[in-house]
PDB file of N, CA and C in Angstrom:
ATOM      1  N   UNK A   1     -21.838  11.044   4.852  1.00  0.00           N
ATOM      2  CA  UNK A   1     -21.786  12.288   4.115  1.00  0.00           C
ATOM      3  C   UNK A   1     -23.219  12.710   3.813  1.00  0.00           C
ATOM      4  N   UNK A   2     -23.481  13.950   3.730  1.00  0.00           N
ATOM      5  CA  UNK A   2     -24.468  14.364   3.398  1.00  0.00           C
ATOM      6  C   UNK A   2     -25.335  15.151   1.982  1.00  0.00           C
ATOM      7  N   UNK A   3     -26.100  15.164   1.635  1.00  0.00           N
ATOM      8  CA  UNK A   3     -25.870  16.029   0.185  1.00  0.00           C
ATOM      9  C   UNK A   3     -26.060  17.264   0.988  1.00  0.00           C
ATOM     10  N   UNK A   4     -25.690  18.141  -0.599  1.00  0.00           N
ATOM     11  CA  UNK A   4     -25.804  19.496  -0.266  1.00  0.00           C
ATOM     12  C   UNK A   4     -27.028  20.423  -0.532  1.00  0.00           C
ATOM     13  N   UNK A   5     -28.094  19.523  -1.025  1.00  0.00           N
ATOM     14  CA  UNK A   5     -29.327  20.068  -1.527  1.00  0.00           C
ATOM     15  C   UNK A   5     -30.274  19.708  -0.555  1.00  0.00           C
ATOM     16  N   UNK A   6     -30.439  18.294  -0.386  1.00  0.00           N
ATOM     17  CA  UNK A   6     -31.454  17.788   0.520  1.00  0.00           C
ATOM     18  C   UNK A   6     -31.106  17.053   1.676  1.00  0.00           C
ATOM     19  N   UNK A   7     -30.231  17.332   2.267  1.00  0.00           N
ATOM     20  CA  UNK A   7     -29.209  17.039   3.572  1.00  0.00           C
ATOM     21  C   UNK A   7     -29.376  15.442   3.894  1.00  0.00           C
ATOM     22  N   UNK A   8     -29.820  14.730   3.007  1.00  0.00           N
ATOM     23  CA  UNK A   8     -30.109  13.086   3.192  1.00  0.00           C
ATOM     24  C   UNK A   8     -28.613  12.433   3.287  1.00  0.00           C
ATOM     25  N   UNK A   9     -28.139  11.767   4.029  1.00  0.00           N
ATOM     26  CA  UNK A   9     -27.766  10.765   4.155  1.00  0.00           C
ATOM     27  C   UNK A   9     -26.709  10.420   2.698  1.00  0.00           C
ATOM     28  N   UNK A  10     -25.486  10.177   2.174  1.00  0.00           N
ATOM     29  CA  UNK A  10     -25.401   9.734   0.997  1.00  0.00           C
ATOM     30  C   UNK A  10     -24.026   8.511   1.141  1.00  0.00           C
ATOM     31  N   UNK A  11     -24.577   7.233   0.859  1.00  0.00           N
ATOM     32  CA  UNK A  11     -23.294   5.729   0.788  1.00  0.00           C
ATOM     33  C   UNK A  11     -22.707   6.185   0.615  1.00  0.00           C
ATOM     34  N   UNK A  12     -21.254   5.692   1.036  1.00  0.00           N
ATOM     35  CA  UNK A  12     -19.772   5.530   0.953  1.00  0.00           C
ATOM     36  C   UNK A  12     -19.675   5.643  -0.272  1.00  0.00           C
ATOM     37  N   UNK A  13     -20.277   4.276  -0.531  1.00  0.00           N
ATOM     38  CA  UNK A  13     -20.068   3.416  -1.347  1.00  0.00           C
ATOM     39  C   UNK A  13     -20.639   4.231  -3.305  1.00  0.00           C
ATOM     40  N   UNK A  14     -21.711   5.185  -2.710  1.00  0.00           N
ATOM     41  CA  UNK A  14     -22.061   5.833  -3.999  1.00  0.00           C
ATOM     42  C   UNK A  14     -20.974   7.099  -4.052  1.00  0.00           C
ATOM     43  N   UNK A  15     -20.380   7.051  -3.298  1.00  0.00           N
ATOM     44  CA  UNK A  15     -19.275   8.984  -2.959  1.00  0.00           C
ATOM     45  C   UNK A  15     -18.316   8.195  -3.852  1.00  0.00           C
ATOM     46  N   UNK A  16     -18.028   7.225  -3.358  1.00  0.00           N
ATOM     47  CA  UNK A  16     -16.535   6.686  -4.465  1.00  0.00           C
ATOM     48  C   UNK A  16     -16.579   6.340  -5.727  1.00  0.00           C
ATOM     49  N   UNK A  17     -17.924   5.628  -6.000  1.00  0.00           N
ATOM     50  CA  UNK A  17     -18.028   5.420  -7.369  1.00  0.00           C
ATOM     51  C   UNK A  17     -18.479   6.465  -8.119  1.00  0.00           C
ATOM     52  N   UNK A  18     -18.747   8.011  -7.806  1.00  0.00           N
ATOM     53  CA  UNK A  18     -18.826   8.947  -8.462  1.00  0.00           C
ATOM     54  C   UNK A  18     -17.730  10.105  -8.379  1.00  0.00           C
ATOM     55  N   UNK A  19     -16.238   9.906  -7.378  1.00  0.00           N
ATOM     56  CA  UNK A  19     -15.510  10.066  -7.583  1.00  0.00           C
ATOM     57  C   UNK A  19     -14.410   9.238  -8.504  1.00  0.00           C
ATOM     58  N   UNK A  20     -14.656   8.419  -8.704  1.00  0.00           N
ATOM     59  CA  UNK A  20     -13.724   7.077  -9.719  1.00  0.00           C
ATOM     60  C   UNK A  20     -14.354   7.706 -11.109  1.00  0.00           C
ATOM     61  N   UNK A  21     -15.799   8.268 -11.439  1.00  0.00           N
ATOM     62  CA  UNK A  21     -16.277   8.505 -13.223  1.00  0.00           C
ATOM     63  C   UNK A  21     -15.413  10.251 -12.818  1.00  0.00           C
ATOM     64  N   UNK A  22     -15.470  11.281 -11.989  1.00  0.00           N
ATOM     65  CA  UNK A  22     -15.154  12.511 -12.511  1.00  0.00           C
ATOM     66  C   UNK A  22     -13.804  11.765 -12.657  1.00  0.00           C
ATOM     67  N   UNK A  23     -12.819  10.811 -11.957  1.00  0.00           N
ATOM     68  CA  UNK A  23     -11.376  10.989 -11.789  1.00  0.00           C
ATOM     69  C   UNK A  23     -11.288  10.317 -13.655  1.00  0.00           C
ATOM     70  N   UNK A  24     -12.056   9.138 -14.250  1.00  0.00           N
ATOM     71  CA  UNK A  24     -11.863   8.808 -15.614  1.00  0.00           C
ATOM     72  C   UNK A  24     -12.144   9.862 -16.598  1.00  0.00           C
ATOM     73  N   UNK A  25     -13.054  10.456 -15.839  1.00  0.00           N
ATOM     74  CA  UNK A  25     -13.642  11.447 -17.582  1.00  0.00           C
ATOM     75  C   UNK A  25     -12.445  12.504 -17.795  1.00  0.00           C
ATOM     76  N   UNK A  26     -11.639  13.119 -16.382  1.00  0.00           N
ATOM     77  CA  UNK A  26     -10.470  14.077 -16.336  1.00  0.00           C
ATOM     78  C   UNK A  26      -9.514  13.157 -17.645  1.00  0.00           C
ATOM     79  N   UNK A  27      -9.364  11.968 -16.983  1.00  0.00           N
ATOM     80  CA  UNK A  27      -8.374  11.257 -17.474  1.00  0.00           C
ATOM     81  C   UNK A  27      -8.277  11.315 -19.439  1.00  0.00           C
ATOM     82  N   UNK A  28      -9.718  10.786 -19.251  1.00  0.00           N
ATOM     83  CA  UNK A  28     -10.141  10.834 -20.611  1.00  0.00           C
ATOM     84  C   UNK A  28     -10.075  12.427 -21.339  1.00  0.00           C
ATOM     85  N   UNK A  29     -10.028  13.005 -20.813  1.00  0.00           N
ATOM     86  CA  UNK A  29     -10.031  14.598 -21.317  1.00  0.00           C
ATOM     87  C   UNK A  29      -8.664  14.787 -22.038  1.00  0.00           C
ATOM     88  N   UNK A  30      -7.429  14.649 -20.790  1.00  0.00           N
ATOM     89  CA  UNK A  30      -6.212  14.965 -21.186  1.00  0.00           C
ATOM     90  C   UNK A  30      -5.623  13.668 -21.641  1.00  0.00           C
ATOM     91  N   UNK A  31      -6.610  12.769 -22.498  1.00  0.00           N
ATOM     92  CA  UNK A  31      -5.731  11.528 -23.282  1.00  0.00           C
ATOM     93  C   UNK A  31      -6.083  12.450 -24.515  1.00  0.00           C
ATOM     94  N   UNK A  32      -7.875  13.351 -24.625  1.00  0.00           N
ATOM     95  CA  UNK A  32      -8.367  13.563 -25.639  1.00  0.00           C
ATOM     96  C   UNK A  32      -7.317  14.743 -26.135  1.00  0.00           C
ATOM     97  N   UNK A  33      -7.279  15.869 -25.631  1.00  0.00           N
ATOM     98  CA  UNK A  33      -5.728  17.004 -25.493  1.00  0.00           C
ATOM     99  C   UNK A  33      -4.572  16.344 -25.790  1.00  0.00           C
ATOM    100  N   UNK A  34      -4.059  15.258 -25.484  1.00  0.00           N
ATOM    101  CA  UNK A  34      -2.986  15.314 -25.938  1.00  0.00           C
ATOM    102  C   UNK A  34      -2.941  14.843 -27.315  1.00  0.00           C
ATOM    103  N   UNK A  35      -3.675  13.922 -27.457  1.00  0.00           N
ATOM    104  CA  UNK A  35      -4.349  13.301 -28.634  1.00  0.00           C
ATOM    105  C   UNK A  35      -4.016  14.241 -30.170  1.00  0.00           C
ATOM    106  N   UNK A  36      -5.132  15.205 -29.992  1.00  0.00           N
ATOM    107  CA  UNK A  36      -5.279  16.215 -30.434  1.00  0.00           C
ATOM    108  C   UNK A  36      -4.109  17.423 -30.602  1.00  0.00           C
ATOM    109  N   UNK A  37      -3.423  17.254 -30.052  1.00  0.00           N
ATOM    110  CA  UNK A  37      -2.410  18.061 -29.691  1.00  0.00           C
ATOM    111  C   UNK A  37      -1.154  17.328 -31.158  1.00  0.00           C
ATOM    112  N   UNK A  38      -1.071  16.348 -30.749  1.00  0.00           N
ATOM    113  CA  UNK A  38       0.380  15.252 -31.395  1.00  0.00           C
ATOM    114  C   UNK A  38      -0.732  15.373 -32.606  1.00  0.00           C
ATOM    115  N   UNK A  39      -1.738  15.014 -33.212  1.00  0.00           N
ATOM    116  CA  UNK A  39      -2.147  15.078 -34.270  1.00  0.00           C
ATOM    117  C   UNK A  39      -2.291  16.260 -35.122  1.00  0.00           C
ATOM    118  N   UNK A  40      -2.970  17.170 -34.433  1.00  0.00           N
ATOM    119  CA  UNK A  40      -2.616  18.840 -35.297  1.00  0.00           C
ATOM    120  C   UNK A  40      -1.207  19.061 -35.406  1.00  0.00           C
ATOM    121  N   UNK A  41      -0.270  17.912 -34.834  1.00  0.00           N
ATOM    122  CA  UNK A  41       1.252  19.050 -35.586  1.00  0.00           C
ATOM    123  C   UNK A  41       1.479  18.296 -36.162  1.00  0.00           C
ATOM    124  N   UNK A  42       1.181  17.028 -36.896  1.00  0.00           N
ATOM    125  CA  UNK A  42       1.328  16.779 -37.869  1.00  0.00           C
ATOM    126  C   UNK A  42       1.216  17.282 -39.402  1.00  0.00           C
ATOM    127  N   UNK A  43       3.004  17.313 -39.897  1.00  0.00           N
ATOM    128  CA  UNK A  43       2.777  18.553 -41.318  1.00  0.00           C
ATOM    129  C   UNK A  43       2.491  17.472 -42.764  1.00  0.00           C
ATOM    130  N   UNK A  44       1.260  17.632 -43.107  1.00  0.00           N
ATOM    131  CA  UNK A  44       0.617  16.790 -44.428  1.00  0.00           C
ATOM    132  C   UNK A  44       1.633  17.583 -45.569  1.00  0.00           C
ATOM    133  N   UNK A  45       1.204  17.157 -46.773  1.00  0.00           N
ATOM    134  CA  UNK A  45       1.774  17.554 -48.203  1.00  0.00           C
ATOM    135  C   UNK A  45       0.817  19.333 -47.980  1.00  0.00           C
ATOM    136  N   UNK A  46      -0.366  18.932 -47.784  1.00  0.00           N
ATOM    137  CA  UNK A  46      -1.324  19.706 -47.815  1.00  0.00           C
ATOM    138  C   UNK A  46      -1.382  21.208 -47.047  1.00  0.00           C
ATOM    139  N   UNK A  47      -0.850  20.746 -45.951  1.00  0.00           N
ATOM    140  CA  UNK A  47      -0.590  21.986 -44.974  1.00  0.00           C
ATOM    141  C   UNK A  47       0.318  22.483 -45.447  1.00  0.00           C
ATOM    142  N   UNK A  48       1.702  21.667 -45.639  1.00  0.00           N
ATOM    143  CA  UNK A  48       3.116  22.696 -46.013  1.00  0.00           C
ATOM    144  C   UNK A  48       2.761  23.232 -47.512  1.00  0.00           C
ATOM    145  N   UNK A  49       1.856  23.289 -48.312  1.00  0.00           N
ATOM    146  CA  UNK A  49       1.676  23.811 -49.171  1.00  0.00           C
ATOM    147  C   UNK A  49       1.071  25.008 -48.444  1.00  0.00           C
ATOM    148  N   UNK A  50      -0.404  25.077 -47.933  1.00  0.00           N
ATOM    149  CA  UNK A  50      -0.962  25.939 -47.588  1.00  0.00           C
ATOM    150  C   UNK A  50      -0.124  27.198 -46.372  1.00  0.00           C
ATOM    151  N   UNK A  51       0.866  25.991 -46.136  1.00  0.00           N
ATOM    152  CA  UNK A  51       1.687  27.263 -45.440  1.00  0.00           C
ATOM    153  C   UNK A  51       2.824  28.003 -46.081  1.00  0.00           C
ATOM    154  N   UNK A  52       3.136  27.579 -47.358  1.00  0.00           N
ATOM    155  CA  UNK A  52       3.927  28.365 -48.445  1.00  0.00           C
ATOM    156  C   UNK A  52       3.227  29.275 -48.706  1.00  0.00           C
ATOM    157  N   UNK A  53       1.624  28.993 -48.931  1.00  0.00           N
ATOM    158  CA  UNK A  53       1.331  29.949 -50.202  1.00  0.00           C
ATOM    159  C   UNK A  53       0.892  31.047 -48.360  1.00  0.00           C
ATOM    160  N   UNK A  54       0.470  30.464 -47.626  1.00  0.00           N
ATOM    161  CA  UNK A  54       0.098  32.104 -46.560  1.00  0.00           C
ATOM    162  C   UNK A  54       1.789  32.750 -46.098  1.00  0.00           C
ATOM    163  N   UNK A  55       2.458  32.430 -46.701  1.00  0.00           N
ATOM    164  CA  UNK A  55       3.930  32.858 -46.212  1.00  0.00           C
ATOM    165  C   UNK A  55       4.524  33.830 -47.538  1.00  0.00           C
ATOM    166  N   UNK A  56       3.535  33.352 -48.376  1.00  0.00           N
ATOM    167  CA  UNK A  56       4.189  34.001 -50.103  1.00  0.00           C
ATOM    168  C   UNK A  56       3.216  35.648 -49.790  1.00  0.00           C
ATOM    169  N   UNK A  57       1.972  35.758 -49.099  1.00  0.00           N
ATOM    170  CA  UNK A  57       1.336  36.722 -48.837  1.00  0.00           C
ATOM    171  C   UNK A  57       1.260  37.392 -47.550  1.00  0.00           C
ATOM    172  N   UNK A  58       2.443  37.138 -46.887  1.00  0.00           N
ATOM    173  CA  UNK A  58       2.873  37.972 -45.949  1.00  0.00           C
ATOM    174  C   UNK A  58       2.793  37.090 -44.519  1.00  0.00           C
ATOM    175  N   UNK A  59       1.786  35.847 -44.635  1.00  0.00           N
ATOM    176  CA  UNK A  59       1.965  35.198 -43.198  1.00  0.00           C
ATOM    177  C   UNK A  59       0.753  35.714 -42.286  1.00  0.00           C
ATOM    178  N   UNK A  60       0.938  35.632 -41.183  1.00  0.00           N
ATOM    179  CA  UNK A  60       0.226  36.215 -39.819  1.00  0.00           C
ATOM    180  C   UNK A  60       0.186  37.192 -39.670  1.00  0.00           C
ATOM    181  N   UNK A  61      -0.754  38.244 -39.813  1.00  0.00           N
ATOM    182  CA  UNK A  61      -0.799  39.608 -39.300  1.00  0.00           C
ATOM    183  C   UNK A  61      -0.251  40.025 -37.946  1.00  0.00           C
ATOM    184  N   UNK A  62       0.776  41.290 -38.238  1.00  0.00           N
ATOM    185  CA  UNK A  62       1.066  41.811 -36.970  1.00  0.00           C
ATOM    186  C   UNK A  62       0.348  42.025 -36.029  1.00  0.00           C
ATOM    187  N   UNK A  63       0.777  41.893 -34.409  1.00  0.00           N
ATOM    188  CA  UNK A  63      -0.197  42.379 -33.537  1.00  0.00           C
ATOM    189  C   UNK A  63      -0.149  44.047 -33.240  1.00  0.00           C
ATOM    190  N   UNK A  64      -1.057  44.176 -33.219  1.00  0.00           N
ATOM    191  CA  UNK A  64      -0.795  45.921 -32.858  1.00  0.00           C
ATOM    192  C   UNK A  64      -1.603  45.973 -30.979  1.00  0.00           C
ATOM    193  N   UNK A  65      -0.298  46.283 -30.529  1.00  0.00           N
ATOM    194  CA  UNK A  65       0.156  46.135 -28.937  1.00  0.00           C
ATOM    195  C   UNK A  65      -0.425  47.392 -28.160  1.00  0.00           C
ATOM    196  N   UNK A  66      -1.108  48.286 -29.037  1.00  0.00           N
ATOM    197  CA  UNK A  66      -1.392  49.780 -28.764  1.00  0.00           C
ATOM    198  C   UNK A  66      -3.497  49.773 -28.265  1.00  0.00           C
ATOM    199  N   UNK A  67      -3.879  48.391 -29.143  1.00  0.00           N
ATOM    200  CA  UNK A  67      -5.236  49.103 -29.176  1.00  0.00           C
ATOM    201  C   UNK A  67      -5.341  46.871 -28.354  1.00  0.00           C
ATOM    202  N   UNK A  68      -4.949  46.823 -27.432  1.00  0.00           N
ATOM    203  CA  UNK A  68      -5.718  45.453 -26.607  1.00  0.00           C
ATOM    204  C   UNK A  68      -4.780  44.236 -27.864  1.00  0.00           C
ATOM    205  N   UNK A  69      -3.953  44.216 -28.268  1.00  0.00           N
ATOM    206  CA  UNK A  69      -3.578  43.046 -29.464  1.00  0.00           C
ATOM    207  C   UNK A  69      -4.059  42.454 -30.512  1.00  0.00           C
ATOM    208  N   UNK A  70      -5.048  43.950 -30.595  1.00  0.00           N
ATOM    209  CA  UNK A  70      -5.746  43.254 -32.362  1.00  0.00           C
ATOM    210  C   UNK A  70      -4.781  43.130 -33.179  1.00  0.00           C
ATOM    211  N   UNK A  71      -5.167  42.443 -34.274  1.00  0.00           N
ATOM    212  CA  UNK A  71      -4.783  42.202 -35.083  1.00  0.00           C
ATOM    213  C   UNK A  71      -4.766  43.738 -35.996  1.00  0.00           C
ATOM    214  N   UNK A  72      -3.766  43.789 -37.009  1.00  0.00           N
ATOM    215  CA  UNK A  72      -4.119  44.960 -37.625  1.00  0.00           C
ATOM    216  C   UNK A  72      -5.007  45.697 -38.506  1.00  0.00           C
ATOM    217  N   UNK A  73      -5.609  44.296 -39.307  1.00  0.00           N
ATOM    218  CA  UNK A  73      -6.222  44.266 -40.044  1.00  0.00           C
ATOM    219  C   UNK A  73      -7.494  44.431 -39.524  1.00  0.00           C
ATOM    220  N   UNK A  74      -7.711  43.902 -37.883  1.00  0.00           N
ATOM    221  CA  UNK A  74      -8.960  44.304 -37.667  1.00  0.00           C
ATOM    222  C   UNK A  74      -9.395  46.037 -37.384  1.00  0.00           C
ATOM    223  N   UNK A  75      -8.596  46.540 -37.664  1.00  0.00           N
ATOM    224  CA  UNK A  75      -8.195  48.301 -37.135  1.00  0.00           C
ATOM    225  C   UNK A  75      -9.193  48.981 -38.165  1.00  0.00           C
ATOM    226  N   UNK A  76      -8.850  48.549 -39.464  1.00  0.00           N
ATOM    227  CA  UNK A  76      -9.109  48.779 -40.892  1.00  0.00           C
ATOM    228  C   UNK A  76     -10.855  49.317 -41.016  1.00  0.00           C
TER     229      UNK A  76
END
């Protein structure tokens, strides 16, 4: 194989062992995503409070579908 910068020559043996770190770090990515994923939906005392009180003041702003899906409040 050859590189693509300086057309030298490049081991087998270095092509695989730098395909084996991109194929771990992927790996490691979507352990880190899912990770992250199962942990943010976890509901604390803390959150289900904080999500009473943004639910007692109306919640999530509507999207307004007219101007790209701002928010409405950003209109203001």
């Amino acid at each position: 194989m050859k590189c693509p910068h300086c057309s030298n020559d490049i081991k087998q043996r270095l092509v695989m062992k730098e395909a084996a770190r991109i194929e771990a770090r992927s790996e490691r990515r979507a352990l880190r995503t899912t990770a992250a994923s199962l942990l943010g939906s976890i509901t604390s005392d803390a959150k289900a409070a904080a999500a009473r009180e943004n639910g007692k003041k109306g919640g999530r702003p509507k999207r307004n579908r007219e101007k790209g899906g701002t928010h409405e409040h950003e209109l203001a």
